[in-house]
C-alpha atoms as a PDB file:
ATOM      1  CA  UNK A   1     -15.055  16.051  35.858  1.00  0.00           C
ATOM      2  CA  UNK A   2     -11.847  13.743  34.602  1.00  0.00           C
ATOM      3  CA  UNK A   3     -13.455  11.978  32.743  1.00  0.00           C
ATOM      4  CA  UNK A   4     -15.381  15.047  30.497  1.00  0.00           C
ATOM      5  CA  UNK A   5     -11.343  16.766  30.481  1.00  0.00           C
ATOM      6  CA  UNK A   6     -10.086  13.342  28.839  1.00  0.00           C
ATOM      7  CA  UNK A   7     -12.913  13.127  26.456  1.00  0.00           C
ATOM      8  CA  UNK A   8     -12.730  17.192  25.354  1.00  0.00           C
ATOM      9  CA  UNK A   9      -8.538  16.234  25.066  1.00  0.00           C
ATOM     10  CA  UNK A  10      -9.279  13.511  22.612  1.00  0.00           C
ATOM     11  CA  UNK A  11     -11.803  15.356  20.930  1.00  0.00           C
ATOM     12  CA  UNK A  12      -9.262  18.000  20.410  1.00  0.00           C
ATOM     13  CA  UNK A  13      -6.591  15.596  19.508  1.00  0.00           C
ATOM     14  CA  UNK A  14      -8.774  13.811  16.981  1.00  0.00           C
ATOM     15  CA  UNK A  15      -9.626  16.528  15.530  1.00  0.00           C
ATOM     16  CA  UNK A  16      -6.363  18.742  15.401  1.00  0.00           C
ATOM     17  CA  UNK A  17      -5.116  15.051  13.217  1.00  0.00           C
ATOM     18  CA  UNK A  18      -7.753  14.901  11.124  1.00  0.00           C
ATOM     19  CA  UNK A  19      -6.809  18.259   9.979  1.00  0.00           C
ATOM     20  CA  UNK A  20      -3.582  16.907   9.361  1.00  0.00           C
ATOM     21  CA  UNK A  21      -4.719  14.415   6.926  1.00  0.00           C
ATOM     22  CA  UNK A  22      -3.648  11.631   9.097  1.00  0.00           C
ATOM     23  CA  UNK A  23      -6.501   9.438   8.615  1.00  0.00           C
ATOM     24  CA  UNK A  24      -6.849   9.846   5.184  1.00  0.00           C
ATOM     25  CA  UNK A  25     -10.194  10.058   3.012  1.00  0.00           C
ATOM     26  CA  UNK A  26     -11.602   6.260   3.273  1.00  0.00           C
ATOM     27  CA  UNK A  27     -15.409   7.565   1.455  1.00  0.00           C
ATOM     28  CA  UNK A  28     -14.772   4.967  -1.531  1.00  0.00           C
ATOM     29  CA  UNK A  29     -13.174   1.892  -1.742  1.00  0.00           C
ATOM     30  CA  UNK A  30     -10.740   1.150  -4.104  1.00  0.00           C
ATOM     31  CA  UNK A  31     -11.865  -1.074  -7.020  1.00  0.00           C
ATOM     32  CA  UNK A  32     -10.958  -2.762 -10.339  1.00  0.00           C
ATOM     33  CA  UNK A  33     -11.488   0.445 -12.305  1.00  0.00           C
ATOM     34  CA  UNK A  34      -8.595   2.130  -9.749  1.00  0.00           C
ATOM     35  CA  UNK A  35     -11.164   4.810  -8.172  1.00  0.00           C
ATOM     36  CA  UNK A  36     -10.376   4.980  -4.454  1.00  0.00           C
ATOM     37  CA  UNK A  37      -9.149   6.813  -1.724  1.00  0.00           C
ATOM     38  CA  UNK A  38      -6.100   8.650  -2.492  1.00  0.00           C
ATOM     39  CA  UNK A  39      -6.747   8.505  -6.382  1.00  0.00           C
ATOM     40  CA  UNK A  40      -6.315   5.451  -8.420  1.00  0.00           C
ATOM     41  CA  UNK A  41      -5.613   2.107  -6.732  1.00  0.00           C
ATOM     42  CA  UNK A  42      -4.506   4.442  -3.156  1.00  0.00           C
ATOM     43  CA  UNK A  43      -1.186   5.140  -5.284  1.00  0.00           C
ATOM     44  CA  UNK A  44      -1.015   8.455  -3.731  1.00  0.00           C
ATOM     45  CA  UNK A  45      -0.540   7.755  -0.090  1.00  0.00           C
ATOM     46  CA  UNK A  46       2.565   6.252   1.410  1.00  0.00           C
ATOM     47  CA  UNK A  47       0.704   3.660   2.852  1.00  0.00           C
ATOM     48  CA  UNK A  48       2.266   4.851   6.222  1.00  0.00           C
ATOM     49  CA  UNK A  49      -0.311   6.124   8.275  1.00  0.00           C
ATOM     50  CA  UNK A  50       1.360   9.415   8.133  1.00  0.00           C
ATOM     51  CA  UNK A  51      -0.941  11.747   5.622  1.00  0.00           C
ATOM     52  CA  UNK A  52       2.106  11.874   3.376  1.00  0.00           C
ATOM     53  CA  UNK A  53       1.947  11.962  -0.442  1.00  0.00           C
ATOM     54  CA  UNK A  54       3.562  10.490  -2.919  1.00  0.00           C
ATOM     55  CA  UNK A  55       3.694  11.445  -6.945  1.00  0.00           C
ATOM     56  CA  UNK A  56       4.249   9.670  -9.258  1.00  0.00           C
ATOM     57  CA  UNK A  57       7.708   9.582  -9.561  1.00  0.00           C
ATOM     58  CA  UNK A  58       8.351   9.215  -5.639  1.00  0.00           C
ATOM     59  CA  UNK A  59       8.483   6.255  -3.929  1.00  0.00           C
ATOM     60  CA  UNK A  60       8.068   5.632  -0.233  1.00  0.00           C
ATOM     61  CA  UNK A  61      11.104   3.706   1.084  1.00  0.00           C
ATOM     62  CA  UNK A  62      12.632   3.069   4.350  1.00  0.00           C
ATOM     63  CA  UNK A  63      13.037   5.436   6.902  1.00  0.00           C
ATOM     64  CA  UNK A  64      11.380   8.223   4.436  1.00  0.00           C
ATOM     65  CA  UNK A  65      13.960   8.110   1.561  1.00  0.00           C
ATOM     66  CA  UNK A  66      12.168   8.717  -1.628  1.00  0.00           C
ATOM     67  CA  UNK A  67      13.193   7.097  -4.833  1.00  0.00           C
ATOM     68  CA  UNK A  68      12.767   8.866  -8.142  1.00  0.00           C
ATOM     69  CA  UNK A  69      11.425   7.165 -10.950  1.00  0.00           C
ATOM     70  CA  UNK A  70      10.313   9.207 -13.515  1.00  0.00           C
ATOM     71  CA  UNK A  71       9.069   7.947 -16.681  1.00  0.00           C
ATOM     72  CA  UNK A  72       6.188   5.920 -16.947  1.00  0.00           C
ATOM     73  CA  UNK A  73       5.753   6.378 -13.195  1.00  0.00           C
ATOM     74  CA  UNK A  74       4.346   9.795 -13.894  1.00  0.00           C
ATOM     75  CA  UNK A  75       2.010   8.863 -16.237  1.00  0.00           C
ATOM     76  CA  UNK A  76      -1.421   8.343 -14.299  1.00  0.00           C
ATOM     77  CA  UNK A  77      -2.945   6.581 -17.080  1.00  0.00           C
ATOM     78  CA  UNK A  78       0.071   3.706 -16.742  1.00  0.00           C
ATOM     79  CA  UNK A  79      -0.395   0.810 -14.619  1.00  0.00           C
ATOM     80  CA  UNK A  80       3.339   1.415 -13.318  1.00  0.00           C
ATOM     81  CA  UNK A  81       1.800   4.572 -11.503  1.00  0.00           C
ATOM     82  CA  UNK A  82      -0.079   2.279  -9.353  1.00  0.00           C
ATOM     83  CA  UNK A  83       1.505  -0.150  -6.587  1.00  0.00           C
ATOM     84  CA  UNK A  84      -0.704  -0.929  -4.425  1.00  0.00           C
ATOM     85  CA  UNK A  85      -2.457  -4.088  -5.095  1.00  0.00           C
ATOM     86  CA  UNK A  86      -5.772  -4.484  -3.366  1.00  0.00           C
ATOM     87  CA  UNK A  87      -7.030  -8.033  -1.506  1.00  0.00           C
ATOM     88  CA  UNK A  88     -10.034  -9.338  -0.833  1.00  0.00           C
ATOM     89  CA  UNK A  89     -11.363 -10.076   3.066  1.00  0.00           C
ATOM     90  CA  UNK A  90      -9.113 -13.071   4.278  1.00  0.00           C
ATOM     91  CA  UNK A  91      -7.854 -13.757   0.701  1.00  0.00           C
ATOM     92  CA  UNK A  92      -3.950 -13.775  -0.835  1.00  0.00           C
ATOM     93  CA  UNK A  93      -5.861 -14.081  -3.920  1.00  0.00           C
ATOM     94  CA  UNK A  94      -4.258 -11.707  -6.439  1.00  0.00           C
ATOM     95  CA  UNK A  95      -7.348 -10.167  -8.397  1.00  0.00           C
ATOM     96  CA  UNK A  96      -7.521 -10.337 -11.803  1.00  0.00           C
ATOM     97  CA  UNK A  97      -8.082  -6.516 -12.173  1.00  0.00           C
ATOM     98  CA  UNK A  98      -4.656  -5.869 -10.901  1.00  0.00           C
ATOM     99  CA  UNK A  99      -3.644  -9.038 -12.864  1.00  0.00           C
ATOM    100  CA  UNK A 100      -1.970  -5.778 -16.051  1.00  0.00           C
ATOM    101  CA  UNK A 101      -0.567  -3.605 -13.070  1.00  0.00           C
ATOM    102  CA  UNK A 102       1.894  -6.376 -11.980  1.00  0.00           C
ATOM    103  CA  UNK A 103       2.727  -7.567 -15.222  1.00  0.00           C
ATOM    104  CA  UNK A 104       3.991  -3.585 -16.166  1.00  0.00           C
ATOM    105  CA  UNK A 105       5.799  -3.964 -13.483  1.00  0.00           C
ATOM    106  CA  UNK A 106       7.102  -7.170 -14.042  1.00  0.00           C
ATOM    107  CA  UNK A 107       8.334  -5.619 -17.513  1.00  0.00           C
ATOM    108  CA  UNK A 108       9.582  -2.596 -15.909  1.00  0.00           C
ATOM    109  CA  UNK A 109      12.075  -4.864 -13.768  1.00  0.00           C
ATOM    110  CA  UNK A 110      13.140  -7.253 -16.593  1.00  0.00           C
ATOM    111  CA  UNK A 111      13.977  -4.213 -18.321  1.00  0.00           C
ATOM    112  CA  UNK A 112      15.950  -2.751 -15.177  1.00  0.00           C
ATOM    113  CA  UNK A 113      17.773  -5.898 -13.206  1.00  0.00           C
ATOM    114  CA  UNK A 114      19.571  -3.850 -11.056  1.00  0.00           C
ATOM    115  CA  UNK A 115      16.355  -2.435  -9.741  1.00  0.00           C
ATOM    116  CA  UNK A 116      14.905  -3.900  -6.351  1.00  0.00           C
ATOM    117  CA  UNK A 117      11.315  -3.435  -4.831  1.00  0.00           C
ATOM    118  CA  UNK A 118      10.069  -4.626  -1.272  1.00  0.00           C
ATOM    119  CA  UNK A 119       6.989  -6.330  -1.592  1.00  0.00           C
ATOM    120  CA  UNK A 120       4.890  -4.902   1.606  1.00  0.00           C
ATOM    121  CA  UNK A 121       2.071  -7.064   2.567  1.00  0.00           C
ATOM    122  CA  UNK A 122      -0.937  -5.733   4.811  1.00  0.00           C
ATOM    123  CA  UNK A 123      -3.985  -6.989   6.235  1.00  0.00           C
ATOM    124  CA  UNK A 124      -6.796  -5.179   8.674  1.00  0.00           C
ATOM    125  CA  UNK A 125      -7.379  -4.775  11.708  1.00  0.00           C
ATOM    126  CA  UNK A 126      -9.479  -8.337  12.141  1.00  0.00           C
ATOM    127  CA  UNK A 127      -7.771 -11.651  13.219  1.00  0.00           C
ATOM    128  CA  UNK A 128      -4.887 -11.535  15.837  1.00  0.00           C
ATOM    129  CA  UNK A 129      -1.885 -10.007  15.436  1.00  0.00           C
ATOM    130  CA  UNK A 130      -0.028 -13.624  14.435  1.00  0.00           C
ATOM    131  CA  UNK A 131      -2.494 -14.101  11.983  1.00  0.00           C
ATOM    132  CA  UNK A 132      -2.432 -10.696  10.252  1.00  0.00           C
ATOM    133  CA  UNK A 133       1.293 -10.941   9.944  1.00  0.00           C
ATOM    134  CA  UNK A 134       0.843 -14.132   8.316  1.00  0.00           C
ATOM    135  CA  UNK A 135      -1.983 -13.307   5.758  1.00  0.00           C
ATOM    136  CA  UNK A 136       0.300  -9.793   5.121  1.00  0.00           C
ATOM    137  CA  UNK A 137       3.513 -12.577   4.205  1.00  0.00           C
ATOM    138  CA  UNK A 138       1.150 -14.709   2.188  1.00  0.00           C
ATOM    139  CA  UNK A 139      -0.179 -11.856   0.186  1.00  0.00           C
ATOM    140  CA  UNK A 140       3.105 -10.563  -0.603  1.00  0.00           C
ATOM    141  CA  UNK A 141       4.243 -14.007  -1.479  1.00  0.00           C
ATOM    142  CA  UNK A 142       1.346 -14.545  -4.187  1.00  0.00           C
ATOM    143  CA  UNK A 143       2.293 -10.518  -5.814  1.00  0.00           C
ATOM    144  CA  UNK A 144       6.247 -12.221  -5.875  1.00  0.00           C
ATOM    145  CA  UNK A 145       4.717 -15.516  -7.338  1.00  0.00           C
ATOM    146  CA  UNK A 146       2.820 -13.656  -9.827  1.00  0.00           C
ATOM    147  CA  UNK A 147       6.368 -11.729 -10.744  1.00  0.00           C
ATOM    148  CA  UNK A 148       8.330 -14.603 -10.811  1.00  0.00           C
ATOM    149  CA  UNK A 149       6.074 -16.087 -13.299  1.00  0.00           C
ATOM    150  CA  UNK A 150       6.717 -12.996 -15.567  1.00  0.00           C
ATOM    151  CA  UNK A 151      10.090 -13.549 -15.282  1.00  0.00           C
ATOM    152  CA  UNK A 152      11.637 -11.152 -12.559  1.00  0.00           C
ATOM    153  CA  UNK A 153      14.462 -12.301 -10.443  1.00  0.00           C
ATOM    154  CA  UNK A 154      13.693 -13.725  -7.183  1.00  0.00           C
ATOM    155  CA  UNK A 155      16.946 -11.516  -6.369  1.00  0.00           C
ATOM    156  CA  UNK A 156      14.834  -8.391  -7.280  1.00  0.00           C
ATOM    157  CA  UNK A 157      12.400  -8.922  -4.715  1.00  0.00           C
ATOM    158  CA  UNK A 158      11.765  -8.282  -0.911  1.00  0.00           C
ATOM    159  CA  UNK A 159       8.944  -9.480   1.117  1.00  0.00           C
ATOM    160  CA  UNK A 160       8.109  -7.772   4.371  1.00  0.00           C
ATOM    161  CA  UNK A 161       4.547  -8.548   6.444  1.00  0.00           C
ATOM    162  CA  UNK A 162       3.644  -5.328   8.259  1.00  0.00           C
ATOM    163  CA  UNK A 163      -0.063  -7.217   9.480  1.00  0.00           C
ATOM    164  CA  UNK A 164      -1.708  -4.494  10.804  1.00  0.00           C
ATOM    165  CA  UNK A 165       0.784  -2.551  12.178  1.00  0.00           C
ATOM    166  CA  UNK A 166       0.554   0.326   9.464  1.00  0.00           C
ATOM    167  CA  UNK A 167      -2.736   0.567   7.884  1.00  0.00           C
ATOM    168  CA  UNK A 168      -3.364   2.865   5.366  1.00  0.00           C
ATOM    169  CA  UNK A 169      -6.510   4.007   7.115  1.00  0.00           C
ATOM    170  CA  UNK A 170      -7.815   4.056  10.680  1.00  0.00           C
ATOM    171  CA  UNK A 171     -11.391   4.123  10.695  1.00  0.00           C
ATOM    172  CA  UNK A 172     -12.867   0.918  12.072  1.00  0.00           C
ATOM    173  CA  UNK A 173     -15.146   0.438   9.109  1.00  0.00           C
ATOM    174  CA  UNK A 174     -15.644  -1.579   5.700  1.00  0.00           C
ATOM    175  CA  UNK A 175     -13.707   1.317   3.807  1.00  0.00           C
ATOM    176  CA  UNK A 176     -11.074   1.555   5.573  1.00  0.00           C
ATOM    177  CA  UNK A 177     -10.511  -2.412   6.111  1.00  0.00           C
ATOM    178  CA  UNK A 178     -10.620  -2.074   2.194  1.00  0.00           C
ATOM    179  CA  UNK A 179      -7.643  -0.023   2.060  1.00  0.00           C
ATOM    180  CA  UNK A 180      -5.735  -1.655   4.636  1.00  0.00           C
ATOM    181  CA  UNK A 181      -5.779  -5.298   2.781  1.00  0.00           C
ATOM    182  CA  UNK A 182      -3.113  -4.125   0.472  1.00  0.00           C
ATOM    183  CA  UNK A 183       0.803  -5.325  -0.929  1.00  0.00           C
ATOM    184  CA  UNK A 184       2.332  -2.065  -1.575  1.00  0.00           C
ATOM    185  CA  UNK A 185       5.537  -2.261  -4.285  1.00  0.00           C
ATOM    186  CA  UNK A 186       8.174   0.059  -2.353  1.00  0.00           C
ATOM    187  CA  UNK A 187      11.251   0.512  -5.204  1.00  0.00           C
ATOM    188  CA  UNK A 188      14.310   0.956  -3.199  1.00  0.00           C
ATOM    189  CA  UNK A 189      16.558   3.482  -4.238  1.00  0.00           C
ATOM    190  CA  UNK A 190      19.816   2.587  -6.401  1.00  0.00           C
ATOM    191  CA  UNK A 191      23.289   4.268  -5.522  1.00  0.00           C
END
């Protein structure tokens, strides 16, 4: 009789959040041509597990603040509207479809060297925890790398390994674990 209560409670609860939009919609994968979950390259969620949304022009930052942008961050058909770059399964291997997105952005921050952006780096849910926080570093390393090389201050730059600890989806499938092995640019707000 516990046991059927406990399972009708997390039925309930599972489904009262996927109302919410916490899990997100994980039914394609992003790819090189930017068609994913979320719209183009996942730009759309926050990336925190939370069902939030971002436009354009807002930028998840820490503890919730939201940075405005504007510009060419509106524009859905510029690469500066995406930032999240996608990984392969156990790689830090920046692909070469998101090879344009980072050098916009690279642009965008030569051209505005007061501006800083975290670099968040993500892997799934396989491998430990120590080795997820590790891959997340190393992935966030090679989008800095790939920066650097453009130009961009080291000064400009952040990196932060989240692992696993806030994927972008929770299913325990191929989809998801798509969406999860991610380096999100987070622009931090200038006062």
């Amino acid at each position: 009789m516990k046991s059927l209560k406990s399972v009708s409670g997390l039925l309930l609860i599972l489904t009262l959040l996927s109302g919410c939009g916490m899990f997100g919609d994980t039914e394609d994968s992003p790819t090189a041509e930017g068609q994913g979950s979320g719209g183009e390259y996942g730009a759309t969620t926050s990336g925190y597990g939370d069902g939030s949304s971002i436009s354009g022009t807002e930028t998840q930052g820490y503890g919730g603040e939201q940075a405005s942008l504007g510009g060419s961050f509106d524009d859905p058909q510029s690469p500066l509207s995406k930032r999240t770059i996608y990984f392969n399964y156990d790689s830090s291997q920046v692909q070469d479809a998101f090879i344009p997105v980072l050098s916009a952005h690279a642009q965008y921050l030569l051209a505005h060297p007061q501006q800083r952006v975290t670099l968040e780096g993500h892997a799934d849910e396989r491998g430990s925890r120590e080795y997820n926080i590790a891959l997340g570093e190393q992935r966030a390393k090679a989008v800095a790398r790939m920066l650097e090389a453009e130009g961009v201050s080291p000064g400009q730059l952040e990196i932060v390994s989240y692992g696993e600890e806030k994927p972008a989806a929770y299913e325990h499938d191929e989809a998801a674990w798509q969406l999860n092995r991610r380096v999100e640019l987070v622009y931090q707000i200038n006062r």
